[in-house]
Protein backbone atom coordinates (compact mmCIF):
# COMPACT_ATOMS: atom_id res chain seq x y z
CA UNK A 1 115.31 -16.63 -11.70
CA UNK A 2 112.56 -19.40 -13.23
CA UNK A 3 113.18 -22.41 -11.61
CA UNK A 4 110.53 -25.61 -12.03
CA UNK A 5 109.03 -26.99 -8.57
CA UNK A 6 108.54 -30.24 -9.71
CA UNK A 7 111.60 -32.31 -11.64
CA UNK A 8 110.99 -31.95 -15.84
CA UNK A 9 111.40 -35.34 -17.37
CA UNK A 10 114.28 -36.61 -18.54
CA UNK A 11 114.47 -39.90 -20.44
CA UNK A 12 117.21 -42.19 -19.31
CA UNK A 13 119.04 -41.98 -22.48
CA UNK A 14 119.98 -37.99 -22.31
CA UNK A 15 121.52 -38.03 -18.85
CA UNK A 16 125.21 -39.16 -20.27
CA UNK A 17 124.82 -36.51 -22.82
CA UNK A 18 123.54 -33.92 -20.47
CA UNK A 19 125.67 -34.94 -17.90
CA UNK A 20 129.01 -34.62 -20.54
CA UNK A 21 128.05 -31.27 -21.68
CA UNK A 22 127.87 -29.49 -18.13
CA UNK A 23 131.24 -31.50 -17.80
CA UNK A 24 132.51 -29.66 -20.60
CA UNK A 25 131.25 -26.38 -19.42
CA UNK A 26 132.92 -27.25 -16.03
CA UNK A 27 129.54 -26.70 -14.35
CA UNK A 28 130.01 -30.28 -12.95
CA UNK A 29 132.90 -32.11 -11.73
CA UNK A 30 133.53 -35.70 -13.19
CA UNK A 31 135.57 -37.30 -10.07
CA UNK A 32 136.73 -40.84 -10.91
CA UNK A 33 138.41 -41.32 -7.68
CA UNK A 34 135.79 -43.68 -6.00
CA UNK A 35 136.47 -46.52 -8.58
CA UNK A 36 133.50 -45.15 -10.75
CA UNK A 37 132.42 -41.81 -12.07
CA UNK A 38 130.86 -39.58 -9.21
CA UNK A 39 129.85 -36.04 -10.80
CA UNK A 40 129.25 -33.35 -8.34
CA UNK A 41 128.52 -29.74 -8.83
CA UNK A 42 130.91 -26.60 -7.97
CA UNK A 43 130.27 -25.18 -4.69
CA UNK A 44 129.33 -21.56 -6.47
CA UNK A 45 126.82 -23.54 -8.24
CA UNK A 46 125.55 -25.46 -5.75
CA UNK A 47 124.78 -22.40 -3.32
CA UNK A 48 123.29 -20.61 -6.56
CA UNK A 49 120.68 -23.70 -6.73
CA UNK A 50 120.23 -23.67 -2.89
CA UNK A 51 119.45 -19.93 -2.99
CA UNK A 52 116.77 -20.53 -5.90
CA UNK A 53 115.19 -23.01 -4.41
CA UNK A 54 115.01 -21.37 -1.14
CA UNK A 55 113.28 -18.12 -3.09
CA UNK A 56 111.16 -20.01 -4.47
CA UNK A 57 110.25 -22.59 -1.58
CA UNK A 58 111.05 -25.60 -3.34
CA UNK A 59 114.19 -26.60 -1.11
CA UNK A 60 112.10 -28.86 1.34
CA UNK A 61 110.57 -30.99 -1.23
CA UNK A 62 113.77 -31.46 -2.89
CA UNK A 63 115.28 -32.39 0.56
CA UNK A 64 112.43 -34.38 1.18
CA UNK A 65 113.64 -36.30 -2.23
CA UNK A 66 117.70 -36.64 -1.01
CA UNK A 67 116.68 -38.20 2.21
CA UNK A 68 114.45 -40.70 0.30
CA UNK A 69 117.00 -41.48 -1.85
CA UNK A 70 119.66 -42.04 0.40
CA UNK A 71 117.06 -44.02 3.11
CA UNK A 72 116.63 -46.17 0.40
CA UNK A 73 120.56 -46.74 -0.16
CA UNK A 74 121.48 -47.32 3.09
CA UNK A 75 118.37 -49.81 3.82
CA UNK A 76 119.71 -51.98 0.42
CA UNK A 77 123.35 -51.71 1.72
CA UNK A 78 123.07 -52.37 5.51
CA UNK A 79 122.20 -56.31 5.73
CA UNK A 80 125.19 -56.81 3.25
CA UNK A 81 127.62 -55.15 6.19
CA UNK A 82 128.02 -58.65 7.38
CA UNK A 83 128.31 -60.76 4.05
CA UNK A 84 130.22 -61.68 1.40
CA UNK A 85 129.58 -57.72 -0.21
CA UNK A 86 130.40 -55.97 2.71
CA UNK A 87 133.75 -54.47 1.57
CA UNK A 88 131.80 -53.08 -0.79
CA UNK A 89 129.06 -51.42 0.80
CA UNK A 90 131.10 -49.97 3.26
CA UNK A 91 133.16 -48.15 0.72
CA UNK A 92 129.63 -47.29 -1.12
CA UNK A 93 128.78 -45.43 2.25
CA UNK A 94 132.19 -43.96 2.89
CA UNK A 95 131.59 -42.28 -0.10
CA UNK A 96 128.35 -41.04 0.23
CA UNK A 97 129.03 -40.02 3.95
CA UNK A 98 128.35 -36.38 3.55
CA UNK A 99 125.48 -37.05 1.43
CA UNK A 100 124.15 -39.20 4.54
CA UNK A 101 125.04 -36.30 7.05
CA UNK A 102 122.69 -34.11 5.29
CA UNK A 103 120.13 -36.29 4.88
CA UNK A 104 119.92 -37.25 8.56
CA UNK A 105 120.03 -33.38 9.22
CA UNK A 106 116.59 -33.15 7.08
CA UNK A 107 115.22 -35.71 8.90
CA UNK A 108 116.03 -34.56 12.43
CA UNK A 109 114.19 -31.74 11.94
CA UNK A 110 111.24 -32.92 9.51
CA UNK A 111 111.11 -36.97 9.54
CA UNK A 112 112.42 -37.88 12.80
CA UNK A 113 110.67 -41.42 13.24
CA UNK A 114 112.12 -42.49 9.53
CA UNK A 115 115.07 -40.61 10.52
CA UNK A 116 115.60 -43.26 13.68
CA UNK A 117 115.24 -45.84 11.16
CA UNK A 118 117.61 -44.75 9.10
CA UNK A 119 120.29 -43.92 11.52
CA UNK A 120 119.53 -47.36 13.42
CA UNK A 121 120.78 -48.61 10.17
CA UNK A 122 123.94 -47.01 9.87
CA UNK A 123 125.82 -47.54 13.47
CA UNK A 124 127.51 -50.59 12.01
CA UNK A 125 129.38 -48.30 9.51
CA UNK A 126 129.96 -45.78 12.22
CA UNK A 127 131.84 -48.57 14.49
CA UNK A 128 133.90 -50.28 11.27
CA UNK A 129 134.90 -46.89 10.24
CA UNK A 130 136.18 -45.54 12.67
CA UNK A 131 133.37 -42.56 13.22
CA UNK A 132 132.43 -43.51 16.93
CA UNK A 133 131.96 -40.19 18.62
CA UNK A 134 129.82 -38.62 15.54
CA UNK A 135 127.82 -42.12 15.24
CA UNK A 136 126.75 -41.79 18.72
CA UNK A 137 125.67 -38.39 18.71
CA UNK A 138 123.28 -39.15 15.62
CA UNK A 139 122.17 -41.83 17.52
CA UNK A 140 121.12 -39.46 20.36
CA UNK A 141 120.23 -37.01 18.73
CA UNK A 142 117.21 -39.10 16.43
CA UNK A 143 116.47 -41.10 19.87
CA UNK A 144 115.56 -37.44 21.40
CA UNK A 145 113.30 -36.16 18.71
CA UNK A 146 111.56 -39.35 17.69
CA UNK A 147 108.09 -40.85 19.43
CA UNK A 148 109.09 -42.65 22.22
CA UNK A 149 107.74 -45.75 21.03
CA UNK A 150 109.00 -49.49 21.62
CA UNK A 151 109.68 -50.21 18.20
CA UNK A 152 112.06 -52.89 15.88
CA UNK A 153 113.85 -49.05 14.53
CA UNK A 154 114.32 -47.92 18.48
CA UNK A 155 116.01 -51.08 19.97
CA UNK A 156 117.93 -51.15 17.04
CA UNK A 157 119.34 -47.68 17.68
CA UNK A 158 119.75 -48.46 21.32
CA UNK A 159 121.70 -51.40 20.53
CA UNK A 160 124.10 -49.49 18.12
CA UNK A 161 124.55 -46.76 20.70
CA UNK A 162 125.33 -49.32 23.26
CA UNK A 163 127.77 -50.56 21.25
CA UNK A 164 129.90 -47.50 20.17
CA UNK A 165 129.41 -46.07 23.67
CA UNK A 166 131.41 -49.25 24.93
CA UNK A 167 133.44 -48.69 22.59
CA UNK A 168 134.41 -45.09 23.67
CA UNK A 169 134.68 -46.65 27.18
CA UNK A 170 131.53 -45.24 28.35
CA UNK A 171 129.78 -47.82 30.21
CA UNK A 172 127.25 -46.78 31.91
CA UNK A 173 125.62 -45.38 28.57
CA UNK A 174 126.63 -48.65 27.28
CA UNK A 175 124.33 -50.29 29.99
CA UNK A 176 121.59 -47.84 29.49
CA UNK A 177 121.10 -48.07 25.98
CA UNK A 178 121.70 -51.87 25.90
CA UNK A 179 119.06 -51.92 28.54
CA UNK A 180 116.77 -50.35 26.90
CA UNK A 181 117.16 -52.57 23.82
CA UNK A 182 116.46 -55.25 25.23
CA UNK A 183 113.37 -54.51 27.13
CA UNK A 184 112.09 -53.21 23.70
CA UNK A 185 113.47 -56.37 22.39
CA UNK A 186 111.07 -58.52 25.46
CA UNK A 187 108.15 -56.73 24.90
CA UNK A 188 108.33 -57.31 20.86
CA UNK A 189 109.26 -61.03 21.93
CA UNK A 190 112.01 -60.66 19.27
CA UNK A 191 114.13 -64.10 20.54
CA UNK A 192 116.44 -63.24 17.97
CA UNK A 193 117.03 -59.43 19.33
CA UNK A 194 117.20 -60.41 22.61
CA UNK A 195 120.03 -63.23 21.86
CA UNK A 196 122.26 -60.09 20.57
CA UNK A 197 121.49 -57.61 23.30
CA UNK A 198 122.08 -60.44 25.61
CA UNK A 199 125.80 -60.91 23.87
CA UNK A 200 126.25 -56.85 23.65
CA UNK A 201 125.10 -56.81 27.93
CA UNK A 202 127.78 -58.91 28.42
CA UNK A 203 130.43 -57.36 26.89
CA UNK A 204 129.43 -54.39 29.08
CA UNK A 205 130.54 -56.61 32.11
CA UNK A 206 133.28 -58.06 30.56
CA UNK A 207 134.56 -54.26 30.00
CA UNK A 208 133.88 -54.21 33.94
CA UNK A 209 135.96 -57.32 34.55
CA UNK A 210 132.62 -59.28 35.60
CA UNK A 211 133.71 -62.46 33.71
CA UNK A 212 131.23 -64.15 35.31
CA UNK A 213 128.81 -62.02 34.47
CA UNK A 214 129.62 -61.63 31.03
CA UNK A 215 129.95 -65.94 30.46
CA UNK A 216 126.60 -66.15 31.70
CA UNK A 217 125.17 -63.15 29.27
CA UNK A 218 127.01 -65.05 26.36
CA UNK A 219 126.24 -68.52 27.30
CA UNK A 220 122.22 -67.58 27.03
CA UNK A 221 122.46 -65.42 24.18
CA UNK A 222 124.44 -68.40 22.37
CA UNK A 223 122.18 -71.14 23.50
CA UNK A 224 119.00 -68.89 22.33
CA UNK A 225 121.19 -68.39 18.58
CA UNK A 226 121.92 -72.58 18.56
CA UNK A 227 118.13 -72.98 19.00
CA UNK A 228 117.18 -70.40 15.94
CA UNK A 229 119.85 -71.74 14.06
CA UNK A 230 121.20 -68.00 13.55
CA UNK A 231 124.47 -68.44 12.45
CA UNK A 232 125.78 -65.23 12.41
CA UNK A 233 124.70 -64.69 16.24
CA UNK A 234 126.26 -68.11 16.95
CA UNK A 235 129.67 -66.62 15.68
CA UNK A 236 129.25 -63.01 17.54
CA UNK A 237 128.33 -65.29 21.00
CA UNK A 238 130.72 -67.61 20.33
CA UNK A 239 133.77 -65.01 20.05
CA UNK A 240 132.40 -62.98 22.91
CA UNK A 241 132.24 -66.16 25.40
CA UNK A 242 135.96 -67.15 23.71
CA UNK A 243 137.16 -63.96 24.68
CA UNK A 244 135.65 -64.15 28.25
CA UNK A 245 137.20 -67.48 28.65
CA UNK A 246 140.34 -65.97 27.45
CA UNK A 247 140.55 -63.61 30.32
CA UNK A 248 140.43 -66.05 32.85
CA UNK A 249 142.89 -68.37 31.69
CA UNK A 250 140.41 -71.27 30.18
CA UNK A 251 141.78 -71.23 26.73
CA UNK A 252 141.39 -74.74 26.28
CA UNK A 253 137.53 -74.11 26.34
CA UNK A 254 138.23 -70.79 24.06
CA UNK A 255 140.35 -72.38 21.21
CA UNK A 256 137.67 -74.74 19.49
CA UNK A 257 134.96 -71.94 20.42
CA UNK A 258 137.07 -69.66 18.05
CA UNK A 259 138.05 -72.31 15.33
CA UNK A 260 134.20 -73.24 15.13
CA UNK A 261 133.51 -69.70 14.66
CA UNK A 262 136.33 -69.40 11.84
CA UNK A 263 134.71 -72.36 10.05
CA UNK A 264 130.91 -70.75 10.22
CA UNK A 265 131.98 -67.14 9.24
CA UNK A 266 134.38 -68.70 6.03
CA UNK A 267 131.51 -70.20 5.23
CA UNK A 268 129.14 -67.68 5.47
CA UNK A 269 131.23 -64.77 3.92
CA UNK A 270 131.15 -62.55 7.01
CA UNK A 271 134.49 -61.46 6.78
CA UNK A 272 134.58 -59.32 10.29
CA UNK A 273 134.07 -61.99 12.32
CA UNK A 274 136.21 -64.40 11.10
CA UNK A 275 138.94 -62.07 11.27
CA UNK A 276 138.11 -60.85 14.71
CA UNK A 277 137.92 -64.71 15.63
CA UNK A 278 141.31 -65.32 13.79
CA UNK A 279 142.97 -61.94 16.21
CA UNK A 280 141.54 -63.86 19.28
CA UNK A 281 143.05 -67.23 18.43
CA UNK A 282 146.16 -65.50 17.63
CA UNK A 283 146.65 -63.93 21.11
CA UNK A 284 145.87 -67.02 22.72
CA UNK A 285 148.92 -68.82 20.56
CA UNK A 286 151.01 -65.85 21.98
CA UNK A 287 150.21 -66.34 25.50
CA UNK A 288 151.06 -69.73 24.80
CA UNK A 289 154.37 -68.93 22.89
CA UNK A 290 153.42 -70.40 19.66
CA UNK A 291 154.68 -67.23 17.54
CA UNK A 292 154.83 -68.70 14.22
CA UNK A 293 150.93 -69.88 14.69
CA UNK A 294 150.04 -66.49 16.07
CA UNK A 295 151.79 -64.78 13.34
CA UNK A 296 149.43 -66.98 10.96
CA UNK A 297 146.37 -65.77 12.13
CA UNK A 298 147.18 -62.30 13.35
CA UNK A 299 148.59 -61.32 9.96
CA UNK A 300 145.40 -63.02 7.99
CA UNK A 301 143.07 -61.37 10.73
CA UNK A 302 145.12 -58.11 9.48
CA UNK A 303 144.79 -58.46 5.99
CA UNK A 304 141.29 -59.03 5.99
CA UNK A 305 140.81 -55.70 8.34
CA UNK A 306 142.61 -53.74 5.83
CA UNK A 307 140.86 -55.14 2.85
CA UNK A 308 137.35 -53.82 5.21
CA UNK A 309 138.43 -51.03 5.15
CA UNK A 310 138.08 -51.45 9.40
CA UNK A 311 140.81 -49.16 10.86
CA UNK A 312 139.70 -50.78 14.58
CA UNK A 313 140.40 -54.03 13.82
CA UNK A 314 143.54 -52.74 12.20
CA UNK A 315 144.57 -51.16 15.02
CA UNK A 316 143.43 -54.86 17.00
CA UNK A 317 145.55 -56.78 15.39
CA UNK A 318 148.62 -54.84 15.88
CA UNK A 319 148.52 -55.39 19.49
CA UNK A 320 149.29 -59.52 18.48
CA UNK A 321 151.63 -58.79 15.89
CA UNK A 322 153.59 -56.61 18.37
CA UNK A 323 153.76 -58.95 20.67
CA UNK A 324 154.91 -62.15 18.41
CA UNK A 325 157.51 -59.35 17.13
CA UNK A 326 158.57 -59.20 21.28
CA UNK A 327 158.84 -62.70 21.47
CA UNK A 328 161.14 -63.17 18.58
CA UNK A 329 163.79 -60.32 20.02
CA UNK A 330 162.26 -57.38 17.56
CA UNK A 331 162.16 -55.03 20.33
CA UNK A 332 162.29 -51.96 18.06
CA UNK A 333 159.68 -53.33 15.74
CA UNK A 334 157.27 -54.42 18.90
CA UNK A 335 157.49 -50.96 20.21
CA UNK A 336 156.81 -49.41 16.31
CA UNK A 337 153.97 -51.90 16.15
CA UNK A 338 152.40 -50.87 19.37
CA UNK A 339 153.28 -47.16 18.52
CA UNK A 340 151.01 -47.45 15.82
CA UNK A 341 148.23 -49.07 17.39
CA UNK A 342 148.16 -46.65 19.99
CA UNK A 343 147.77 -43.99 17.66
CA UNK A 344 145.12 -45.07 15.66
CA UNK A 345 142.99 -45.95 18.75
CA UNK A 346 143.84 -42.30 20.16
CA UNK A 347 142.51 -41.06 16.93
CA UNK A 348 139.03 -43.09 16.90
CA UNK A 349 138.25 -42.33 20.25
CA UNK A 350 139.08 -45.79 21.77
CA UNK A 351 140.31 -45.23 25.21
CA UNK A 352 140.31 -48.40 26.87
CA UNK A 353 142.12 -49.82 23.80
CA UNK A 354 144.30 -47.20 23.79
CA UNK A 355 145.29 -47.68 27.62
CA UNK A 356 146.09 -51.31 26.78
CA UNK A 357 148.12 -50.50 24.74
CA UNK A 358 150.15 -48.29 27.15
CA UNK A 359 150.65 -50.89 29.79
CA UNK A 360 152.15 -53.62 26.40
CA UNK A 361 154.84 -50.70 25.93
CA UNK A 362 155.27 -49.84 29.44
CA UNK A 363 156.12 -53.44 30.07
CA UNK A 364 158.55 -53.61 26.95
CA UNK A 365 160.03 -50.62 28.25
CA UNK A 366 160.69 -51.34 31.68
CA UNK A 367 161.77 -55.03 30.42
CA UNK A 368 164.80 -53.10 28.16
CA UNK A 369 165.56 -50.76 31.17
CA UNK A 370 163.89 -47.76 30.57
CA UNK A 371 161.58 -46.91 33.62
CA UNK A 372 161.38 -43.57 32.31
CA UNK A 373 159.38 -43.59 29.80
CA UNK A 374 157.74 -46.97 31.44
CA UNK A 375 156.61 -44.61 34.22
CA UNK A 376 155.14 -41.87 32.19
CA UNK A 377 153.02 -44.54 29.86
CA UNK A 378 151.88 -46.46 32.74
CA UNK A 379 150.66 -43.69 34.77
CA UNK A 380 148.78 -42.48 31.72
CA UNK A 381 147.09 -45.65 31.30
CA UNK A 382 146.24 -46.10 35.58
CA UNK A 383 144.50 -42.98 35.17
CA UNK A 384 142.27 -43.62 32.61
CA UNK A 385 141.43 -47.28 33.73
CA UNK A 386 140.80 -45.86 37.29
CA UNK A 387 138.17 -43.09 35.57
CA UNK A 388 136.83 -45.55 33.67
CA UNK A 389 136.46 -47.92 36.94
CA UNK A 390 137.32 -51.17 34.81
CA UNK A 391 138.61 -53.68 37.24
CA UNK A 392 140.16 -56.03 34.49
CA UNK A 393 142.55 -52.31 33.06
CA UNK A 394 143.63 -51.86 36.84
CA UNK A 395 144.64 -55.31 37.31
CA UNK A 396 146.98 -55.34 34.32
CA UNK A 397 147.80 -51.34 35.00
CA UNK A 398 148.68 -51.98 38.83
CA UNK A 399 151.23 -54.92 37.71
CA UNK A 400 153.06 -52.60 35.38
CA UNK A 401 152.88 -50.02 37.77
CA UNK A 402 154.02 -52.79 40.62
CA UNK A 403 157.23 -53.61 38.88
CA UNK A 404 158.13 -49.77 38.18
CA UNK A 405 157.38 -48.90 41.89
CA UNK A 406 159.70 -52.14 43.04
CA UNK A 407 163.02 -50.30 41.50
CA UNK A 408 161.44 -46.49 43.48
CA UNK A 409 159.24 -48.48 46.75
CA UNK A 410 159.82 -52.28 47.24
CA UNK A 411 157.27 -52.24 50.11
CA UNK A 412 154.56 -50.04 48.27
CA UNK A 413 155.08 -52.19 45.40
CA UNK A 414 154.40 -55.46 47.89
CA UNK A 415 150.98 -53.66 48.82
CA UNK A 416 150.38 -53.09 45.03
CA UNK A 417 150.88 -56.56 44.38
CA UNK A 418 148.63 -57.63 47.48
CA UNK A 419 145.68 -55.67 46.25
CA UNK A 420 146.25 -57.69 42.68
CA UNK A 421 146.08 -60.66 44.14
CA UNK A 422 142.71 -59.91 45.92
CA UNK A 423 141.68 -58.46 42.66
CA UNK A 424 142.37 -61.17 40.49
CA UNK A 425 140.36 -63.52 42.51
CA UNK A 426 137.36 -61.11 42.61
CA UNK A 427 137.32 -60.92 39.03
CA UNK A 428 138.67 -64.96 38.58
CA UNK A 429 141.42 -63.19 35.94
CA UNK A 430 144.64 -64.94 36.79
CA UNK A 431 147.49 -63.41 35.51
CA UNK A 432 148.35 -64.20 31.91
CA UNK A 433 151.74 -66.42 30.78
CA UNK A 434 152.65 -63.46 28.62
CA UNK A 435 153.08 -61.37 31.73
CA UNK A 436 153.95 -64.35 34.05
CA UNK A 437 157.40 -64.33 33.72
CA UNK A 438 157.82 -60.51 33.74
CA UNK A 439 156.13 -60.71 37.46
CA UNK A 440 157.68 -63.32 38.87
CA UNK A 441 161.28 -61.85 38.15
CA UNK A 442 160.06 -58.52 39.45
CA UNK A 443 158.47 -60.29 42.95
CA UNK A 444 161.52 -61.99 43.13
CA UNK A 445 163.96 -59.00 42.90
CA UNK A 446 161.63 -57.22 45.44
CA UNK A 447 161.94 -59.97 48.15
CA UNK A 448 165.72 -59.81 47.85
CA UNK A 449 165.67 -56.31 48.38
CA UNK A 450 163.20 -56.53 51.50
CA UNK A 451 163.23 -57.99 55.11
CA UNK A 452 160.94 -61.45 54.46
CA UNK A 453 159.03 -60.33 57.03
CA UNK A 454 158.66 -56.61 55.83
CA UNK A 455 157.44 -57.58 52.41
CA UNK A 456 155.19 -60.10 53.94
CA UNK A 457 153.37 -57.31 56.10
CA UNK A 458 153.00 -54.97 53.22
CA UNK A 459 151.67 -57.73 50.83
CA UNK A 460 148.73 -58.41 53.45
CA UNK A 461 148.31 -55.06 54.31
CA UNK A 462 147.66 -54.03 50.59
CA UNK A 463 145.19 -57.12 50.39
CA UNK A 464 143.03 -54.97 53.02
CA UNK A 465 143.71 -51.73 51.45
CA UNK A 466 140.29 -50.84 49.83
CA UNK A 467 141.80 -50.66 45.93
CA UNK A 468 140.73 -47.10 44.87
CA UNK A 469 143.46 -46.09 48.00
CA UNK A 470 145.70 -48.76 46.78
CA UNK A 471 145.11 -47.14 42.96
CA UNK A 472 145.58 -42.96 44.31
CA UNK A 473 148.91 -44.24 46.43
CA UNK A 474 150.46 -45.58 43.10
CA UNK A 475 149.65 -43.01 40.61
CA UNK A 476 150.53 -40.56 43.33
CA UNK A 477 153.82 -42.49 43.19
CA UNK A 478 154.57 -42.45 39.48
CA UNK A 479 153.72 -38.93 39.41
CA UNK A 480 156.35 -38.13 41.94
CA UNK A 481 158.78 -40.10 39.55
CA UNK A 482 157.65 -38.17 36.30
CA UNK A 483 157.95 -34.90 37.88
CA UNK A 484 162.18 -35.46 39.09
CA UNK A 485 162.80 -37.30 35.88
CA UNK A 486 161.18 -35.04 33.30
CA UNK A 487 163.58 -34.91 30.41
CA UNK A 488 166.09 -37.34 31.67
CA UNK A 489 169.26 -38.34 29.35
CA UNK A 490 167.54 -42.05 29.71
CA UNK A 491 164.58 -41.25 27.94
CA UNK A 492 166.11 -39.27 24.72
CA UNK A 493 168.22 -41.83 24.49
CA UNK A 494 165.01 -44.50 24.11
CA UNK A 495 163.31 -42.11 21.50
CA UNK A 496 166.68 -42.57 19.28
CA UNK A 497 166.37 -45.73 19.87
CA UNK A 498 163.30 -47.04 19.29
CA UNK A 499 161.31 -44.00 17.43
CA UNK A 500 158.77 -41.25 17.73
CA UNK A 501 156.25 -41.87 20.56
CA UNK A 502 152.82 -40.34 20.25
């Protein structure tokens, strides 16, 4: 088999008609499914090319050629990821996602320093799309082979691994590659770099429950965006100090935070944001019980998701809309709502999300009288926020599990409660107006089943109780319940009535 090593010459006119007749031969496939014409070759054909090129040691050049293509694609394509085109682009690389696995194969093994360019380009696709475990491991994998050098391309991939490894729950690789951004970021004296790794550190220790911590990180990294005038950093800080403020209760300071960022990111075209700021302001109007404002953002903040193409901030959003759905009586639609969010987060890796989620249908569970099935979800969700150490997950998981243990324990649930309270104060999280109510008829019940003096003692006793005994006592608790009521007449009868569970 002849086959040329270099490319013959083909004006720009004949491709159509070149392209049309191998169409016709059904040598190559004409797929209008995209929105355009894509044509790509049968996969017998393909691996006869591969094997020519291979005999006749062509294949690297040609490789050499598809990652140079496709570098040059995804450098045009990744500043529009946060503008007015982004919809767009993301599709355009959604599309071409296999083409872009193979080219950052090549250049693993034969380019690796472009190759950490390129891939430093791409983890903002990875986290939109969903493809959080396999855009981390690229990631690693072009941070391994290329020089270790402090470069723009390095802290850039540092910073993108930080920021799916958060998202996977993994913190401490969150802190290490955020870390290492920003010392890259210092030592290029990039003010505008180390704004955003400031922002991304503190998300890290708002996923710890360090609100403190994290208002501090954001406060910097927005004061250092306000002095560069970088508006898109001023709208990333400004909904990561919101949502900080949110957790502790100040949403008087978080409101105008997020409508300022809603005005900036409208303006701007960066569509994410502004519907990520529009979510946040719409949980805040649900913990105020302002449902028909909620439902106003949550379902624009949706919309604008979907449109992305974002199946995370999808799955966001549903959280709020399940919850305005609870507060208007829709039990069966809340719990369909949450269903669904908890799925999708399951299936991109999100565990932390995914854990919330548990606890928001334990509670609607428990508060329409099955403990059953409250049980099971709850102790699901303890576990994985006591792996994952996240202080802010076993506050909210050791409430649910409080007011499951009160109906099973009334004092263990006391000392539960009495390890929240010291909690709460270490992480200045009060408990949110949502949940208020919920609590407060639970600690009531429980005192009217206890001796004063008896709940009193436990209470103070679990305020000693170093919390990771406090945590092992109540899951060892719940798992007690699970194993006698496995399969219980209660629980089929809440799958009839309120759907498939995951």
């Amino acid at each position: 088999m002849q086959l040329r090593s270099e490319p013959q010459k083909i004006e720009k006119w004949e491709i159509v008609n070149l392209l049309s007749s191998l169409v016709d031969k059904s040598l190559v496939l004409a797929d209008h499914s995209a929105g355009g014409m894509r044509c790509q070759l049968l996969e017998t054909v393909r691996q006869y090319g591969r094997e020519g090129l291979v005999a006749e040691d062509s294949l690297p050049m040609w490789e050499a050629k598809h990652f140079d293509y496709f570098q040059g694609v995804v450098e045009e394509g990744e500043p529009e990821l946060t503008g007015p085109q982004s919809q767009e682009w993301f599709n355009r690389f959604s599309v071409e996602h296999e083409n872009i696995r193979g080219a950052l194969e090549f250049a693993r093994v034969e380019r690796p320093k472009e190759g950490l360019r390129f891939v430093a380009n791409l983890w903002r696709f990875s986290y939109v799309r969903g493809h959080l475990e396999e855009g981390r491991n690229w990631l690693q994998r072009l941070l391994e082979v290329a020089p270790d050098e402090a470069t723009p391309e390095r802290a850039k991939a540092y910073h993108g691994a930080g920021v799916l490894s958060i998202s996977q729950g993994d913190r401490v690789a969150a802190e290490r590659f955020h870390k290492g951004s920003l010392s890259i970021k210092r030592e290029l004296n990039d003010r505008t770099g180390i704004g955003y790794s400031l922002s991304a550190r503190g998300m890290v220790a708002h996923e710890r429950g360090e609100f403190d911590d994290a208002r501090r990180a954001h406060e910097e990294a927005l004061a250092i965006f306000r002095d560069l005038d970088e508006q898109r950093g001023i709208s990333i800080a400004v909904i990561n100090l919101s949502l900080a403020l949110q957790m502790q209760g100040d949403f008087l300071a978080a409101k105008p935070l997020l409508k300022e960022c809603i005005s900036i990111t409208r303006q701007s075209g960066d569509r994410r944001n502004m519907a990520l700021a529009l979510n946040n302001l719409g949980i805040i109007e649900v913990d105020q019980n302002e449902p028909e404002a909620a439902w106003k953002h949550l379902a624009e903040s949706k919309a604008t998701f979907e449109e992305l193409g974002d199946p995370w901030g999808v799955a966001l959003t549903l959280a709020g809309i399940g919850c305005v759905a609870y507060l208007r009586g829709q039990h069966a639609e809340a719990y369909e709502t949450f269903n669904t969010g908890l799925i999708q987060l399951k299936q991109m890796g999100d565990v932390r999300g995914a854990a919330q989620r548990q606890v928001d249908m334990a509670n609607m569970s428990l508060d329409i009288g099955d403990i059953d099935y409250a049980t099971k979800l709850c102790h699901e969700a303890l576990s994985t926020f006591s792996e994952m150490q996240d202080r802010w997950g076993l506050a909210h998981g050791l409430a649910c599990a409080g007011a499951i243990l009160c109906e099973i324990d009334p004092y263990l649930a006391a000392k539960v409660w009495g390890a929240i309270e010291v909690l709460r104060d270490q992480i200045n999280a009060p408990i949110q107006n949502m949940d208020r109510g919920r609590f407060e008829r639970r600690l009531a019940e429980t005192r009217a089943r206890t001796a004063a003096a008896a709940f009193e003692a436990a209470w103070e006793i679990g305020r000693k109780t170093p919390l990771d005994e406090i945590v092992k006592t109540a899951l060892a608790s719940l798992a007690e319940r699970i194993d006698i009521l496995a399969g219980s007449e209660p629980q089929r009868a809440q799958e009839n009535r309120l759907g498939t569970r995951p």
